[in-house]
Structures are given as C-alpha cells and as structure tokens.
N, C-alpha and C. Protein backbone atom coordinates (compact mmCIF):
# COMPACT_ATOMS: atom_id res chain seq x y z
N UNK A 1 91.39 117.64 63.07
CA UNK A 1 92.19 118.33 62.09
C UNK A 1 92.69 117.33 61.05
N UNK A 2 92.08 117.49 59.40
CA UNK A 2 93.06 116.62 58.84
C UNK A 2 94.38 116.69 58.32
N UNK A 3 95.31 116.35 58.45
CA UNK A 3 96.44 115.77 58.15
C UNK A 3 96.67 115.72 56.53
N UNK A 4 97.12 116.49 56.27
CA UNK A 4 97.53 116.50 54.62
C UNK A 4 98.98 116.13 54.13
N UNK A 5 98.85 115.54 53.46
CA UNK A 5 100.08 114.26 52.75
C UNK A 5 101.24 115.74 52.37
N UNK A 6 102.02 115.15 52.91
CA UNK A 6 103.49 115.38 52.46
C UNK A 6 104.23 115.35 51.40
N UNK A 7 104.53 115.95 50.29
CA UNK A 7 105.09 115.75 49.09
C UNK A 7 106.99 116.01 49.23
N UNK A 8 107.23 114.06 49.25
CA UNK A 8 108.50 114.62 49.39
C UNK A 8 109.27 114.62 48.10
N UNK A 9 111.02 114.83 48.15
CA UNK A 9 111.55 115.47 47.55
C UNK A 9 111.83 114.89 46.78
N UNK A 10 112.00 113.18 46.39
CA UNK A 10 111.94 112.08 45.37
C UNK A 10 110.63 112.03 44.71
N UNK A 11 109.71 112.49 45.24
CA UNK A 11 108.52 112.86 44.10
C UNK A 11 108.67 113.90 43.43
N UNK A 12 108.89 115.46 44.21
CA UNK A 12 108.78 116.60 43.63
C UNK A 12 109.69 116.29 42.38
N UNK A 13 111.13 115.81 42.35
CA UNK A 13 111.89 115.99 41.69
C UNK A 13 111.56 115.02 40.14
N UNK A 14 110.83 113.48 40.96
CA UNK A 14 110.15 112.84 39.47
C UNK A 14 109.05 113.28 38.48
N UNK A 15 108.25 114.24 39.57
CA UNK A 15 107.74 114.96 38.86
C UNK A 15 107.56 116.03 37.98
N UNK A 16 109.17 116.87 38.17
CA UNK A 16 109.62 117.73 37.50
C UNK A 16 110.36 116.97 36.30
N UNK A 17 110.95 115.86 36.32
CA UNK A 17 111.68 115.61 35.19
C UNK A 17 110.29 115.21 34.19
N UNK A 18 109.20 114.05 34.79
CA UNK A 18 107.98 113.97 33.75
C UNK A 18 107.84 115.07 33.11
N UNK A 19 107.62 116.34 33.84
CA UNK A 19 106.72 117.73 33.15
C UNK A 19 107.97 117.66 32.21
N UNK A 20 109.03 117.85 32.37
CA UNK A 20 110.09 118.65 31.11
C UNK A 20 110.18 117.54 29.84
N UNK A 21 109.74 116.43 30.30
CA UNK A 21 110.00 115.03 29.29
C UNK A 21 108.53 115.34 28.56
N UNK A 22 107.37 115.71 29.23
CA UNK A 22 106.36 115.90 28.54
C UNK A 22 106.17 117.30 27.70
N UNK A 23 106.98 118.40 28.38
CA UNK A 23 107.31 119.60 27.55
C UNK A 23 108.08 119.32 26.30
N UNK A 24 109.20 118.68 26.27
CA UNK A 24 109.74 118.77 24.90
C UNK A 24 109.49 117.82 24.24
N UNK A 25 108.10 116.79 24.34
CA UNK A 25 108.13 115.52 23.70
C UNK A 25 109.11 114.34 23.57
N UNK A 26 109.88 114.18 24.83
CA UNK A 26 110.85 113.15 24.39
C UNK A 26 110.10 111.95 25.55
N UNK A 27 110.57 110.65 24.17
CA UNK A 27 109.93 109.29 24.63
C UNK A 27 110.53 108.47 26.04
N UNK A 28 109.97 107.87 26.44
CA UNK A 28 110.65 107.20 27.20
C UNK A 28 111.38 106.58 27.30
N UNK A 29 111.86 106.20 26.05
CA UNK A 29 113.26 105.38 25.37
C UNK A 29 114.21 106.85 25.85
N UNK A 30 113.92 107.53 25.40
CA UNK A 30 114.99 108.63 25.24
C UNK A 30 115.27 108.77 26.55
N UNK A 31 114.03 109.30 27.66
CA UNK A 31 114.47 109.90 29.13
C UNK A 31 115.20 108.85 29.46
N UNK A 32 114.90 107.26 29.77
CA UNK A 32 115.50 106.21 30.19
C UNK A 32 117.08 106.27 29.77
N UNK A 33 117.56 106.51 28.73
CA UNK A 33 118.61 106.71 28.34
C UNK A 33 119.28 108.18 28.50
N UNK A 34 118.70 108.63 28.65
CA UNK A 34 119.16 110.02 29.33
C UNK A 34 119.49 109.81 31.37
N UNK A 35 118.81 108.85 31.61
CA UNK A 35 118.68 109.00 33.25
C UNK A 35 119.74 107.36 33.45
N UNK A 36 120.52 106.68 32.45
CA UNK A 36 121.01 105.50 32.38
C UNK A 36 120.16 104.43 33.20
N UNK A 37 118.74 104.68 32.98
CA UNK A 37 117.69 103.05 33.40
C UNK A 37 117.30 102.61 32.28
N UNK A 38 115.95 101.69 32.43
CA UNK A 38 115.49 100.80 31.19
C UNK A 38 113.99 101.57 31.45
N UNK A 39 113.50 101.45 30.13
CA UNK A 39 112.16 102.21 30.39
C UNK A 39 111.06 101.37 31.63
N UNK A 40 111.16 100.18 32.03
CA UNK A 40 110.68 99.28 32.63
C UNK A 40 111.22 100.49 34.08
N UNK A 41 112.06 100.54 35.00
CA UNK A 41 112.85 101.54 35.94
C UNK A 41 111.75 103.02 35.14
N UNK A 42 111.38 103.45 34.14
CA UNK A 42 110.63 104.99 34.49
C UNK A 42 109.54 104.33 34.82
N UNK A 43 108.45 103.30 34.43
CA UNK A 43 107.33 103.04 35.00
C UNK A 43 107.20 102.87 36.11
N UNK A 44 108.72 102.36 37.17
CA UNK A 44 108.37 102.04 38.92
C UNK A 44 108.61 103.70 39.14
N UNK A 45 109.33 104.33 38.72
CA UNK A 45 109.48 105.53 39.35
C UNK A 45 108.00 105.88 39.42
N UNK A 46 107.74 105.86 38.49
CA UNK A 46 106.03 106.22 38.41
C UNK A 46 105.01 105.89 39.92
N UNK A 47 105.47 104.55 39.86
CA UNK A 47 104.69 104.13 41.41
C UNK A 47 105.12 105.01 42.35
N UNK A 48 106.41 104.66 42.14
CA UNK A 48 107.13 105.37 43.51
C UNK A 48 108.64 105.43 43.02
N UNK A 49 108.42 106.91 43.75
CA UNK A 49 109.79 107.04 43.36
C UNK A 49 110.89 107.35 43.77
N UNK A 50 110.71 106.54 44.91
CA UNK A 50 111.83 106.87 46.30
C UNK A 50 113.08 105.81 46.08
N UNK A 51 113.43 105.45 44.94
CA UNK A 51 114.65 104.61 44.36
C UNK A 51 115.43 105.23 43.37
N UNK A 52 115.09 106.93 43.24
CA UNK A 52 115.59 107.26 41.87
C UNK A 52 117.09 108.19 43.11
N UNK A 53 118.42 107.86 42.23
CA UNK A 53 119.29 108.26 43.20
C UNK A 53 119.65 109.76 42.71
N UNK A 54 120.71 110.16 43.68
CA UNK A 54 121.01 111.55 42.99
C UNK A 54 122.11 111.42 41.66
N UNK A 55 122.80 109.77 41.18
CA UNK A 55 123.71 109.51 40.69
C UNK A 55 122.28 110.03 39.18
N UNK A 56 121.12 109.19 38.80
CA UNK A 56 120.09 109.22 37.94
C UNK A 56 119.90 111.21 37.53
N UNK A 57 119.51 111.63 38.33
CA UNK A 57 119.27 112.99 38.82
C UNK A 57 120.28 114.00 37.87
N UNK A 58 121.58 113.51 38.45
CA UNK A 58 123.12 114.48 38.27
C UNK A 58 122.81 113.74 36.72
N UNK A 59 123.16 112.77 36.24
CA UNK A 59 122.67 112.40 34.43
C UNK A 59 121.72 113.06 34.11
N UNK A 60 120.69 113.35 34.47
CA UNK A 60 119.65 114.19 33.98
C UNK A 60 120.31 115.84 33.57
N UNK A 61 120.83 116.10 34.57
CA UNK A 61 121.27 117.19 34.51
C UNK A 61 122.31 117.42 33.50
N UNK A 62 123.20 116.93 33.83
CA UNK A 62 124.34 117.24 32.72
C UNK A 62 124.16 116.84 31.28
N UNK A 63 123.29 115.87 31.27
CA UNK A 63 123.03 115.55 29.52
C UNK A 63 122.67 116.59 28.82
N UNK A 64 121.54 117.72 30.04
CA UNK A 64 120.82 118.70 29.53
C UNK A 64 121.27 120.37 29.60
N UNK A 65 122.59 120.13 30.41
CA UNK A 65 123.27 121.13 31.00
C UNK A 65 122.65 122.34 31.55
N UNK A 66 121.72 121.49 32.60
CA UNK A 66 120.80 122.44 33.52
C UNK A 66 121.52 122.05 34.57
N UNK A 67 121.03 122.99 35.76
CA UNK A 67 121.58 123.53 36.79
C UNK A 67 120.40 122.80 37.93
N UNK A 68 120.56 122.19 38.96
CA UNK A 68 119.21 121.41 39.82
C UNK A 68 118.27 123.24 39.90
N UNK A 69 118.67 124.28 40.27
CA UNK A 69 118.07 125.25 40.36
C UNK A 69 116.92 125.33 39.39
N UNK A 70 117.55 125.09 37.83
CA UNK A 70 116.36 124.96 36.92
C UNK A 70 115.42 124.20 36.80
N UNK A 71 115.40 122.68 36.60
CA UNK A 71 114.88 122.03 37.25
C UNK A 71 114.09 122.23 38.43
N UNK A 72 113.93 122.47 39.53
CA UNK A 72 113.44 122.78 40.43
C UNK A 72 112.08 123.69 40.22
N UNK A 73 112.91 125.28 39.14
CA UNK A 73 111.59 125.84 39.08
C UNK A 73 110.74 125.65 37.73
N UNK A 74 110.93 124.40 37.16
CA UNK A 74 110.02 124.19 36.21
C UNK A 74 108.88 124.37 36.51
C-alpha cells in the first residue's frame, strides 16, 4: 500500500497566503512587509515552511482584515 504524503498545516496555510499574494499581484517586498520578515524569510518559507509562526499569520490577517476562516477557504 503506498503511503501518501501528508500536507500539513504550515504548508496549507503558506500556501494560501502565496495564492492570495499571487491573486492580487502584490510583490514580495510588499507580502514581507505585510508578514513583518525580509523577503530573504519568504524564499525559506518557500523551502519549508514550518518556521512561519502564528505571530507572522495574525499580521497577515489583520493588515488585510480577514478572518483565518477566509483565508483558509481561498
């Protein structure tokens, strides 16, 4: 039986902020400063992104005054 990879919840969630950063065209200067990192910090998220905290997350949110619910069902 194979064994299929696990998508956990520090990915799902980096991957929802990419899609909405790639939906409204904003640069990576901008998200970085929206999420208080350096754009150098969005490229490791990229690797991996099991360092992004919920402190990064909750800035995401409130800059944009979404709700994690929205987010979620992007």
């Amino acid at each position: 039986m194979k064994k299929t990879a696990r998508l956990t919840l520090y990915k799902i969630m980096w991957c929802k902020i990419r899609y909405w950063q790639n939906l409204r065209d904003i640069s990576d200067g901008e998200l970085a400063a929206i999420l208080g990192v350096g754009e150098r910090t969005l490229h490791e998220y990229d690797k991996c992104a099991k360092h992004i905290t919920l402190e990064k997350i909750d800035n995401f949110l409130s800059v944009n005054k979404m709700e994690l619910q929205e987010l979620l069902t992007l």
